[in-house]
C-alpha atoms as a PDB file:
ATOM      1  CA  UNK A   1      39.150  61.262  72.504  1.00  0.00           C
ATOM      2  CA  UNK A   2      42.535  60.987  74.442  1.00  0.00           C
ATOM      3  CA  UNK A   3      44.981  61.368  71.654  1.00  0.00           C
ATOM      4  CA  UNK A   4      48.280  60.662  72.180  1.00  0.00           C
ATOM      5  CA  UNK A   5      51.873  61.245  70.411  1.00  0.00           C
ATOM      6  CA  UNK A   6      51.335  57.998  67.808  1.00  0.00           C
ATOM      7  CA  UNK A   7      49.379  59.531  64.823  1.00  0.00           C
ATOM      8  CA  UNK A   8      48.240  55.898  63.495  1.00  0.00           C
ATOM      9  CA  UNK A   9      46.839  54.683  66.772  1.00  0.00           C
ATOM     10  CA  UNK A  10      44.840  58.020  67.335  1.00  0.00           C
ATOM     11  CA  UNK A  11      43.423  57.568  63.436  1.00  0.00           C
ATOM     12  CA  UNK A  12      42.122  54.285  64.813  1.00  0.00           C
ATOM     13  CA  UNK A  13      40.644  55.193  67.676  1.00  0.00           C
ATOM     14  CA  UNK A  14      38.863  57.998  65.490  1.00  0.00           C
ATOM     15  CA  UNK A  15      37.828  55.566  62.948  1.00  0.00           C
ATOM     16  CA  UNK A  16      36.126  53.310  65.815  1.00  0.00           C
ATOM     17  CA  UNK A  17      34.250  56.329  66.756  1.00  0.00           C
ATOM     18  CA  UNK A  18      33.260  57.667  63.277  1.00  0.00           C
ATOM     19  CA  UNK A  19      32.047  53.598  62.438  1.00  0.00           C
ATOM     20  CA  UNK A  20      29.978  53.730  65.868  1.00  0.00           C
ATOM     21  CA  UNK A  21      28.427  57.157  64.729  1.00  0.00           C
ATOM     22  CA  UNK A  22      27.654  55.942  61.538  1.00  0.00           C
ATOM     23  CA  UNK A  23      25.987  53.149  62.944  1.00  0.00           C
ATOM     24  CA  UNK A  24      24.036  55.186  64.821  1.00  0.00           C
ATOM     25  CA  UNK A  25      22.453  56.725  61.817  1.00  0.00           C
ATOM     26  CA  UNK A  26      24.600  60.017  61.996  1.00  0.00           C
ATOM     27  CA  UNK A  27      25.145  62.032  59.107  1.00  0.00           C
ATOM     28  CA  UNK A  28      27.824  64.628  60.115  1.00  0.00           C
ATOM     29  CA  UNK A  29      30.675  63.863  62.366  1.00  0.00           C
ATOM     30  CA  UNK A  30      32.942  66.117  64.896  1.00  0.00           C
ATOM     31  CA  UNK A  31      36.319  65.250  65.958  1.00  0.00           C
ATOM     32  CA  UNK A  32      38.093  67.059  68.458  1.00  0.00           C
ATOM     33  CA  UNK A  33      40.905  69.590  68.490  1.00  0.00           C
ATOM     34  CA  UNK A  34      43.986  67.945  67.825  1.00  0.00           C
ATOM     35  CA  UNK A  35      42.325  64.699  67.445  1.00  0.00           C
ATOM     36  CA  UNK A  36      45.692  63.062  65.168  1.00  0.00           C
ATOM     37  CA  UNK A  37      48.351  64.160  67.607  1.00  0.00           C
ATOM     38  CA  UNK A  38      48.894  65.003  70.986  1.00  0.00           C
ATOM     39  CA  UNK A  39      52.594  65.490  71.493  1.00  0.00           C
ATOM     40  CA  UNK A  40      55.125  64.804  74.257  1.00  0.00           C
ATOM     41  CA  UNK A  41      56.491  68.228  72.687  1.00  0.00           C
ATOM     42  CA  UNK A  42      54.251  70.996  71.390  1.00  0.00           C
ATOM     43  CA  UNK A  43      57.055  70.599  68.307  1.00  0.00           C
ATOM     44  CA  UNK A  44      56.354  67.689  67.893  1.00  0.00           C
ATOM     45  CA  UNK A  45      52.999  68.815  65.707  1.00  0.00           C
ATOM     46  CA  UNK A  46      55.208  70.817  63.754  1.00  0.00           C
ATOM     47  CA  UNK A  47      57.224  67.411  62.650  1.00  0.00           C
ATOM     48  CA  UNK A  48      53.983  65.792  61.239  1.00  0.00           C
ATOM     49  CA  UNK A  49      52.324  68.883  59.568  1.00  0.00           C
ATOM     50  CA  UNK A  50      51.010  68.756  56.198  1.00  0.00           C
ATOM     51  CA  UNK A  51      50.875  70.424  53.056  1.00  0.00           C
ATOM     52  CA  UNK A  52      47.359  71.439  52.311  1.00  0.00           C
ATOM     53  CA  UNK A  53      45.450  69.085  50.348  1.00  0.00           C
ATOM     54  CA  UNK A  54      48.025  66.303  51.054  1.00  0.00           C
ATOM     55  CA  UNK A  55      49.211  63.710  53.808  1.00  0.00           C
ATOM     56  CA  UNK A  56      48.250  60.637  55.355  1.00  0.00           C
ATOM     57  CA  UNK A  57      45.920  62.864  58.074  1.00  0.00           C
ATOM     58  CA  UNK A  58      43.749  64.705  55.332  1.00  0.00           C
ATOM     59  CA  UNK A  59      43.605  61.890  53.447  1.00  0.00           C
ATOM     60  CA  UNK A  60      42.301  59.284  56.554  1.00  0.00           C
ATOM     61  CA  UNK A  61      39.339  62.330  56.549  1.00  0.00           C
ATOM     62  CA  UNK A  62      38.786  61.886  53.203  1.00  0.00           C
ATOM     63  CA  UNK A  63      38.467  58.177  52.950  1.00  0.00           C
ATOM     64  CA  UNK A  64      36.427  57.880  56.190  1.00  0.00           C
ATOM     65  CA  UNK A  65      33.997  60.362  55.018  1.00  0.00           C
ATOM     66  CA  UNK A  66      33.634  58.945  51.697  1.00  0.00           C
ATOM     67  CA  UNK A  67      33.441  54.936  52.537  1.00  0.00           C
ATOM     68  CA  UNK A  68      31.261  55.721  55.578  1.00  0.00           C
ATOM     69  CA  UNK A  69      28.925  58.114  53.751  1.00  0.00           C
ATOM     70  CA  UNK A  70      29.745  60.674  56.685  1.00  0.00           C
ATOM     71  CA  UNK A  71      30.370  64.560  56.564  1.00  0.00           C
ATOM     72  CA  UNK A  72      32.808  64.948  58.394  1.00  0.00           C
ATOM     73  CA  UNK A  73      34.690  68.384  60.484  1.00  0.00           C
ATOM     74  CA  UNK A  74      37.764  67.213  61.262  1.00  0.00           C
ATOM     75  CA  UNK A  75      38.463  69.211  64.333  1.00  0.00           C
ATOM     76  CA  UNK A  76      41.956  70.107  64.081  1.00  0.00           C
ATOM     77  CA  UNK A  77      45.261  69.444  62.398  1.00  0.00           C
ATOM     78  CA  UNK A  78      48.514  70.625  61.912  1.00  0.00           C
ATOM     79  CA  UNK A  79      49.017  72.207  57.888  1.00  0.00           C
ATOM     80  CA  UNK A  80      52.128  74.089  56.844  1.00  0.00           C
ATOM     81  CA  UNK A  81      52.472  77.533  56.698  1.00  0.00           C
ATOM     82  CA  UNK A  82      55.060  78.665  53.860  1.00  0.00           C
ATOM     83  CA  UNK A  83      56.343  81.391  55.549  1.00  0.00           C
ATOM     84  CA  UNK A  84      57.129  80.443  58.573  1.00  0.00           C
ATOM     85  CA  UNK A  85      58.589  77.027  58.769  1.00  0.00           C
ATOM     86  CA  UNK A  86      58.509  76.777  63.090  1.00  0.00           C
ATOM     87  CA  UNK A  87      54.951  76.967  63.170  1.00  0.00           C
ATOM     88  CA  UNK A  88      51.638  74.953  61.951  1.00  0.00           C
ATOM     89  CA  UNK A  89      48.289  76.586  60.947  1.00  0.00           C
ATOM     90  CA  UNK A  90      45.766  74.807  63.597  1.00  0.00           C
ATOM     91  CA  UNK A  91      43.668  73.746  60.925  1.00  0.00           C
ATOM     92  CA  UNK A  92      39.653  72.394  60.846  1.00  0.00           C
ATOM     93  CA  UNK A  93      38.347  71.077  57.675  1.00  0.00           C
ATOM     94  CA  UNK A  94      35.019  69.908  56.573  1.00  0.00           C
ATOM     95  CA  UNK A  95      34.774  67.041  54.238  1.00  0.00           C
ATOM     96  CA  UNK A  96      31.936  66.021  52.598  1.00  0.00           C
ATOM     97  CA  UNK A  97      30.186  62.204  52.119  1.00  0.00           C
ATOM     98  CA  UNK A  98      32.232  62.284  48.988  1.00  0.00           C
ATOM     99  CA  UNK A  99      35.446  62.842  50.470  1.00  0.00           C
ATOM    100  CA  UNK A 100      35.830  66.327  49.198  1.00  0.00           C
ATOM    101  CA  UNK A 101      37.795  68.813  51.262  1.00  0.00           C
ATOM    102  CA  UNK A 102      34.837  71.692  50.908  1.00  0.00           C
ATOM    103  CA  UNK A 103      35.901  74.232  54.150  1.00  0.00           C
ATOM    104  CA  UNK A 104      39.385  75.306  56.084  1.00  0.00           C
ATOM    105  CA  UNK A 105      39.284  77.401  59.159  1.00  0.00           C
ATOM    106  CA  UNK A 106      42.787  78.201  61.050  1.00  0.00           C
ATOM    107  CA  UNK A 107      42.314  78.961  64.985  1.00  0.00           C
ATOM    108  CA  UNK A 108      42.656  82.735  65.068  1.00  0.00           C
ATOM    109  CA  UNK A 109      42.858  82.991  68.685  1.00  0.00           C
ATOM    110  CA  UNK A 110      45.650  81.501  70.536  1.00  0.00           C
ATOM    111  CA  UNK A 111      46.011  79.944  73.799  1.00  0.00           C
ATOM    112  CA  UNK A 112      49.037  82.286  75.540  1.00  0.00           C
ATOM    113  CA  UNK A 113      47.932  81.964  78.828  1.00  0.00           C
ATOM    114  CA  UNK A 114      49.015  81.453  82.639  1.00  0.00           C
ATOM    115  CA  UNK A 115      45.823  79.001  84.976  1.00  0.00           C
ATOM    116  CA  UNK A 116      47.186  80.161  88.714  1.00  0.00           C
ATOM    117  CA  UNK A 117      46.611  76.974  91.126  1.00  0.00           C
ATOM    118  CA  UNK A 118      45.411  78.743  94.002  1.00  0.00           C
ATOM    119  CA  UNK A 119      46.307  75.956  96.329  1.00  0.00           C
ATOM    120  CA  UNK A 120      49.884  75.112  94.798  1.00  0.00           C
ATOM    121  CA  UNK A 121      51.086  78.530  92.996  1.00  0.00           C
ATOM    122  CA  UNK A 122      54.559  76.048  92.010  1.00  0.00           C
ATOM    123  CA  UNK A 123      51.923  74.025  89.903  1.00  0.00           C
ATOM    124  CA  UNK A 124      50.604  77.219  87.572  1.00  0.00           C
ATOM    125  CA  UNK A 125      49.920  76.054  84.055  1.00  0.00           C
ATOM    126  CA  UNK A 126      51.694  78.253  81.463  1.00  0.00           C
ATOM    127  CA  UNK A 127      51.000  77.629  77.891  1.00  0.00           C
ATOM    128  CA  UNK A 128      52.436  79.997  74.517  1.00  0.00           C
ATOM    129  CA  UNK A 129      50.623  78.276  71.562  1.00  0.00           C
ATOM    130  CA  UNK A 130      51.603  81.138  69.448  1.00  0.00           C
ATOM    131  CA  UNK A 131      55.376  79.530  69.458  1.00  0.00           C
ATOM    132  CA  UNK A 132      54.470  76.758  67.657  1.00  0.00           C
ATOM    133  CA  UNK A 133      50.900  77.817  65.754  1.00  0.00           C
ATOM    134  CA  UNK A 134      50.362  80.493  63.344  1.00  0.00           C
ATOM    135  CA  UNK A 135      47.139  82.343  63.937  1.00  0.00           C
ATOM    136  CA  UNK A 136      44.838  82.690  61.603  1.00  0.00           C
ATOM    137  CA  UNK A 137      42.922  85.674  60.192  1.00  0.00           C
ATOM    138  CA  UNK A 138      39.631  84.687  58.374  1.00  0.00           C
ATOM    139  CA  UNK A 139      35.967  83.359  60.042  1.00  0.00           C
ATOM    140  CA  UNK A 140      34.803  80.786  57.893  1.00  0.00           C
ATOM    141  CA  UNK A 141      31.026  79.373  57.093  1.00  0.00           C
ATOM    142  CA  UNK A 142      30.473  76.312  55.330  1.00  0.00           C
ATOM    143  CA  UNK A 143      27.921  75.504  53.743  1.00  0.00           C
ATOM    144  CA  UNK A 144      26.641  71.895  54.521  1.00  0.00           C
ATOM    145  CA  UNK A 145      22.901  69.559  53.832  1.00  0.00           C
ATOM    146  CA  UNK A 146      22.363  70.285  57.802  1.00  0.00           C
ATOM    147  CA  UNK A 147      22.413  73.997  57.517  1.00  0.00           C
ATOM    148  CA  UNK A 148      25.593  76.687  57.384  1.00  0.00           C
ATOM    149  CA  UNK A 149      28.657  76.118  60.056  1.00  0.00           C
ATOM    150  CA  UNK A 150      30.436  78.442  61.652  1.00  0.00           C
ATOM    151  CA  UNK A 151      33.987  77.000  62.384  1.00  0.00           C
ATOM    152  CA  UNK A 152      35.578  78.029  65.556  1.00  0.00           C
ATOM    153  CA  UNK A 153      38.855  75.894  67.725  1.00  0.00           C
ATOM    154  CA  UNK A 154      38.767  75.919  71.764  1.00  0.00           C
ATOM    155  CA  UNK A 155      40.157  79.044  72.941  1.00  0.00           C
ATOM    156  CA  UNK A 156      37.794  80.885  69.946  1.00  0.00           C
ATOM    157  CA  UNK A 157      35.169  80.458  72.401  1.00  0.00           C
ATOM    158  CA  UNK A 158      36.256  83.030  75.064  1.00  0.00           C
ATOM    159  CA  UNK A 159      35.868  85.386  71.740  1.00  0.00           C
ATOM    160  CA  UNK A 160      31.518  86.293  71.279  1.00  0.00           C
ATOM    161  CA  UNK A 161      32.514  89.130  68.357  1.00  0.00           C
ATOM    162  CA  UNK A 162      33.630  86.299  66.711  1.00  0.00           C
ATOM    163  CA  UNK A 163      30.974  84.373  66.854  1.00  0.00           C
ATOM    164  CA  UNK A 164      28.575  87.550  65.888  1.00  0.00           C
ATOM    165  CA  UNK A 165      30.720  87.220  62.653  1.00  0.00           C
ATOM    166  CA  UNK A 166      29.869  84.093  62.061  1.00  0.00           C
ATOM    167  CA  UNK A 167      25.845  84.774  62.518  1.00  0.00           C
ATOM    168  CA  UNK A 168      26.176  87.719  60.630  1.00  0.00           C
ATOM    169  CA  UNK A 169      27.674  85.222  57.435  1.00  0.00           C
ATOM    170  CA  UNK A 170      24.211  83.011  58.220  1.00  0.00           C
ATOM    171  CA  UNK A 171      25.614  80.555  60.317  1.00  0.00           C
ATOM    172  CA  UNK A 172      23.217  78.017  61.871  1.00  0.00           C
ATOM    173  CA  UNK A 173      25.573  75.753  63.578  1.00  0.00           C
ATOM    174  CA  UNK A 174      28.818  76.542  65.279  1.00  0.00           C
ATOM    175  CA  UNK A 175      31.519  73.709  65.620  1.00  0.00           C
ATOM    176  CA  UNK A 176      34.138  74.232  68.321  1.00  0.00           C
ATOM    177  CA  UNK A 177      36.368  71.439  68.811  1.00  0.00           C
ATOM    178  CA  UNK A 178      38.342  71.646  71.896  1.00  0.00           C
ATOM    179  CA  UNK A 179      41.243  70.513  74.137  1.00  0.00           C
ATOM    180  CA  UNK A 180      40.116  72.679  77.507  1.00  0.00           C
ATOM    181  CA  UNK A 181      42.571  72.119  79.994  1.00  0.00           C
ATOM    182  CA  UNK A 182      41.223  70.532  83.245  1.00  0.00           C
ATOM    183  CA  UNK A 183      41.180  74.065  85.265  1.00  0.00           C
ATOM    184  CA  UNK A 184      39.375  75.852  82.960  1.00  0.00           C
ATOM    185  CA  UNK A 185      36.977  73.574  82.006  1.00  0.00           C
ATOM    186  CA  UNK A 186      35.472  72.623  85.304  1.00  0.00           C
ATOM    187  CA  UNK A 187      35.243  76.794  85.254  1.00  0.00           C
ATOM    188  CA  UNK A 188      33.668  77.793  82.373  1.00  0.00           C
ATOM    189  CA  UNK A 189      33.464  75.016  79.640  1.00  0.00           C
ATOM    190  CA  UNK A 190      30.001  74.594  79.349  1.00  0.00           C
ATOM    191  CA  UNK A 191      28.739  77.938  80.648  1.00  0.00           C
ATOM    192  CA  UNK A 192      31.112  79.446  77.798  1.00  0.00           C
ATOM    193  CA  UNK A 193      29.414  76.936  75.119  1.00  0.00           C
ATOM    194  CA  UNK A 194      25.839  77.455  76.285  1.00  0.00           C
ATOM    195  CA  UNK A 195      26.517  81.399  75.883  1.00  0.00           C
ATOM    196  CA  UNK A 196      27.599  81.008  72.355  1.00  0.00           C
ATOM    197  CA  UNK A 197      24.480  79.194  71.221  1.00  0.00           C
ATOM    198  CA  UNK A 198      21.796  81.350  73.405  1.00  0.00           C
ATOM    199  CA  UNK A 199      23.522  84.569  71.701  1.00  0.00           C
ATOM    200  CA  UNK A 200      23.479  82.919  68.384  1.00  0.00           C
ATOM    201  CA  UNK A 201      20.223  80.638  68.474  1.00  0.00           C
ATOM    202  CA  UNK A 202      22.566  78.490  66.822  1.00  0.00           C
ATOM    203  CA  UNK A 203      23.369  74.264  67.733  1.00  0.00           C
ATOM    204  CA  UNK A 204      26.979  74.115  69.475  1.00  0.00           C
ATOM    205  CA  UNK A 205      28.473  70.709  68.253  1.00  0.00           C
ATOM    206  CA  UNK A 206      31.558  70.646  70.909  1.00  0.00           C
ATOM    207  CA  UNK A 207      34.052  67.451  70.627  1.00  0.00           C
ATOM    208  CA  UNK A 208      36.582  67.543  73.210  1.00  0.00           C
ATOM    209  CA  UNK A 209      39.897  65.893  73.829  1.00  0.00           C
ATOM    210  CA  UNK A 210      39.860  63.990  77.487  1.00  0.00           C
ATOM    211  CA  UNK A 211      41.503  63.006  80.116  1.00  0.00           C
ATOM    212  CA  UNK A 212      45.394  62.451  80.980  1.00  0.00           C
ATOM    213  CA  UNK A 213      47.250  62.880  78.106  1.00  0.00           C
ATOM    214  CA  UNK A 214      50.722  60.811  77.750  1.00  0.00           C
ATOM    215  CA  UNK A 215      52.553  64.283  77.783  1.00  0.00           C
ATOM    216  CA  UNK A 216      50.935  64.814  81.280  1.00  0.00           C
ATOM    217  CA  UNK A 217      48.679  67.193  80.431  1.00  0.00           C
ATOM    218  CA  UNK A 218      44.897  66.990  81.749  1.00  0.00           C
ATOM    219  CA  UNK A 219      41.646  67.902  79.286  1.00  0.00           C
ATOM    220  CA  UNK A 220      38.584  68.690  80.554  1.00  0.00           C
ATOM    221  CA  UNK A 221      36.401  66.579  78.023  1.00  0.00           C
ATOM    222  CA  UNK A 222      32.733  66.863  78.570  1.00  0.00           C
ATOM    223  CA  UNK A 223      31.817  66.685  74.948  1.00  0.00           C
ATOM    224  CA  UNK A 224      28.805  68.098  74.411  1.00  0.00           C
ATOM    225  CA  UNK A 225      25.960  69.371  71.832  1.00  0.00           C
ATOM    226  CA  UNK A 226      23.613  72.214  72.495  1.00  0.00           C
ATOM    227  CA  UNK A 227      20.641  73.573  71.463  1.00  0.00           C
ATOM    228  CA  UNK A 228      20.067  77.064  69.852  1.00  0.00           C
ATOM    229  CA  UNK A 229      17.966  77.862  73.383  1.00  0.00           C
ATOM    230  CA  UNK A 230      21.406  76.678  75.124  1.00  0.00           C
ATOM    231  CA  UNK A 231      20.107  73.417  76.260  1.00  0.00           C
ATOM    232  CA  UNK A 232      22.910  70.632  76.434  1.00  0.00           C
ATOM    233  CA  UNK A 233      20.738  67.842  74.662  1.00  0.00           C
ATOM    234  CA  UNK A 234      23.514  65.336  74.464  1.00  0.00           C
ATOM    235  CA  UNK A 235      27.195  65.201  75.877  1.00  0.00           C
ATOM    236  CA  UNK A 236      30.071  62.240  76.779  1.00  0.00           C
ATOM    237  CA  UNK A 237      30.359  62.126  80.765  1.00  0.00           C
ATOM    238  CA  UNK A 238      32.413  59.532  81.318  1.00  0.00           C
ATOM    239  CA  UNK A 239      36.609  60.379  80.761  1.00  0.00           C
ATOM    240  CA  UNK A 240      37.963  58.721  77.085  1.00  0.00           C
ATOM    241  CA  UNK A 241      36.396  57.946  74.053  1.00  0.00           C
ATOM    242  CA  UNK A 242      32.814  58.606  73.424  1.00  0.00           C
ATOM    243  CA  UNK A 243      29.997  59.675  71.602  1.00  0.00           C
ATOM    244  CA  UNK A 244      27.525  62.573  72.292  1.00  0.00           C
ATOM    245  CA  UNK A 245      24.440  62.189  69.359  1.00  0.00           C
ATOM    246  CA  UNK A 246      21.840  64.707  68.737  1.00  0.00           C
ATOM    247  CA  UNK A 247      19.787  65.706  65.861  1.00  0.00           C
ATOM    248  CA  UNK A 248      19.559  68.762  64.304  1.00  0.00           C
ATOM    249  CA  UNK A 249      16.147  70.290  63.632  1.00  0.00           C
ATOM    250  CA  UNK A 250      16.260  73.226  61.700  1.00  0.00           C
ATOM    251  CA  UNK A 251      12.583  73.990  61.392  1.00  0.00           C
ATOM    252  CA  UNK A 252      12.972  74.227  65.678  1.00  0.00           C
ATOM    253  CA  UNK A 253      15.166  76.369  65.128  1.00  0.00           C
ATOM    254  CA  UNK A 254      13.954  78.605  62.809  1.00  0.00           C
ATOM    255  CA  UNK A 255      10.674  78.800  64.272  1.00  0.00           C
ATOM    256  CA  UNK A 256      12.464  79.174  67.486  1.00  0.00           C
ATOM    257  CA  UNK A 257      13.967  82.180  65.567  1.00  0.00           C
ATOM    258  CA  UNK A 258      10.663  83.818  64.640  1.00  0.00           C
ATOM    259  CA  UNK A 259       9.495  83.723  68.034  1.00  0.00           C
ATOM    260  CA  UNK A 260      12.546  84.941  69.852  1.00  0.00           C
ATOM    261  CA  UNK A 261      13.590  87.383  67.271  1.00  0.00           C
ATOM    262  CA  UNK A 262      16.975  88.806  68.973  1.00  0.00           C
ATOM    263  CA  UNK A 263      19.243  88.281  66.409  1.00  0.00           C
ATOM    264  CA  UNK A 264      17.379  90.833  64.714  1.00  0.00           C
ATOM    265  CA  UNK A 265      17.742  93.056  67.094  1.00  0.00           C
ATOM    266  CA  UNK A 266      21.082  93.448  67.249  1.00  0.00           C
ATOM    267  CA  UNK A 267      22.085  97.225  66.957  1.00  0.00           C
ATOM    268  CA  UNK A 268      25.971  96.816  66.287  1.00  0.00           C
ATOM    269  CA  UNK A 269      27.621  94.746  63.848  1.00  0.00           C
ATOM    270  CA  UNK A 270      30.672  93.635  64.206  1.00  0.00           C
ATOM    271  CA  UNK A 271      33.158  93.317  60.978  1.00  0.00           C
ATOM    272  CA  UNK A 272      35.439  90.548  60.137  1.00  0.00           C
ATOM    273  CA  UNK A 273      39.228  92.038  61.014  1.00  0.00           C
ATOM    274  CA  UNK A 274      40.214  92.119  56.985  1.00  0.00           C
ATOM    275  CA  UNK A 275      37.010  94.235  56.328  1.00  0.00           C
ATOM    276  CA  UNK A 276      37.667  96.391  59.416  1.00  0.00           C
ATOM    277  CA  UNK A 277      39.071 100.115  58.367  1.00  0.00           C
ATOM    278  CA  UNK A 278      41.922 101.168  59.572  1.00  0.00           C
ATOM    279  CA  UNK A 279      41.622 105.362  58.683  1.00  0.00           C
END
């Protein structure tokens, strides 16, 4: 997608794309990081957010996935956070075909960065996401029909340990909706993704915001699915809106496991931060 300040025009463009999937005889559905708003503003997010379990965003998710039979991750959206009233959690659920909220993962990592233009040093991209998001402190599996996902949000992806966290809680697919900027992304975007599966033998399902943006910012897109033996088996070339399709074979996968037994091989473990000691 190329989402854009107007909530209702981006929910339409996403419900276009979730009819052509389901048409296409898909059965679960990724939308990409901040897939309901792109802001002039990076406030501006923080003037639409939601209260958890209720708003017009949540409950588009909700109807889609229940009148098109869909499951549905709805990469991310703005939700309140209670104690801090200038910030949003960057939230991705996971709805079911029945339009039931079932899984909530907030972005833990956030993107406070500065991309140097080598060529143009006046042009540097600085971003503080932190000023406007909350970060969030719990990795989160879902269960789901097409095997257990591990939920992880664009800049999440520069982060393996947390990804080991995931496959240590069983997770079989990893979801990682994204808005890469345009530097980074011609870098490392799909090096970065194919790494996380090959580490994982998991499936990367990786929606991606692209293009120019009305706020003048430039994604990367390049949405893109790959396999658990980092293949890219399916992926949106062209700039805008788009589908990449894939299936999901588990029994590959698992037999792929067997053979190539490296996740049990693994002689660390890495614990989630609230089970991590701290004497």
């Amino acid at each position: 997608m190329t989402s854009a300040p107007e909530v209702e025009a981006n929910l339409a463009t996403a419900r276009t794309l979730l009819e052509r999937a389901r048409a296409e005889g898909v059965m679960l559905a990724a939308l990409p990081e901040n897939f309901a708003i792109m802001g002039r503003k990076e406030v501006d997010k923080v003037e639409v957010a939601e209260t958890p379990g209720e708003g017009p965003i949540q409950a588009f998710l909700g109807h889609c996935a229940r009148e098109l039979g869909l499951w549905i991750i709805g990469g991310t959206i703005p939700l309140r956070v209670d104690s801090e009233p200038e910030r949003v959690a960057s939230a991705s659920l996971v709805f079911d075909d029945h339009g039931r909220a079932l899984g909530r993962y907030d972005k833990i990592h956030l993107f406070d960065v500065g991309i140097p233009n080598r060529d143009a040093p006046q042009r540097d991209e600085r971003y503080r996401e932190s000023a406007t998001v909350a970060p969030g402190s719990q990795p989160t599996v879902v269960p789901t029909p097409f095997g257990r996902i591990g939920m992880a949000v664009c800049y999440d992806v520069r982060f393996p340990e947390l990804f080991r966290v995931l496959s240590e809680q069983g997770a079989e697919i990893l979801s990682l909706p994204s808005a890469f900027t345009a530097p980074t992304g011609k870098a490392h975007w799909e090096l970065l993704i194919r790494a996380r599966a090959v580490e994982n033998l998991c499936y990367v399902l990786a929606p991606a915001q692209s293009g120019i943006h009305p706020n003048g910012r430039e994604t990367w897109g390049d949405s893109l699915i790959a396999d658990p033996w980092g293949q890219v088996i399916s992926r949106v070339t062209d700039a805008g809106p788009g589908l990449a399709v894939a299936e999901i074979d588990r029994t590959v996968q698992q037999e792929l496991r067997e053979r190539f037994p490296a996740l049990s091989h693994r002689r660390f473990t890495i614990a989630p931060p609230s089970l991590v000691s701290a004497d």
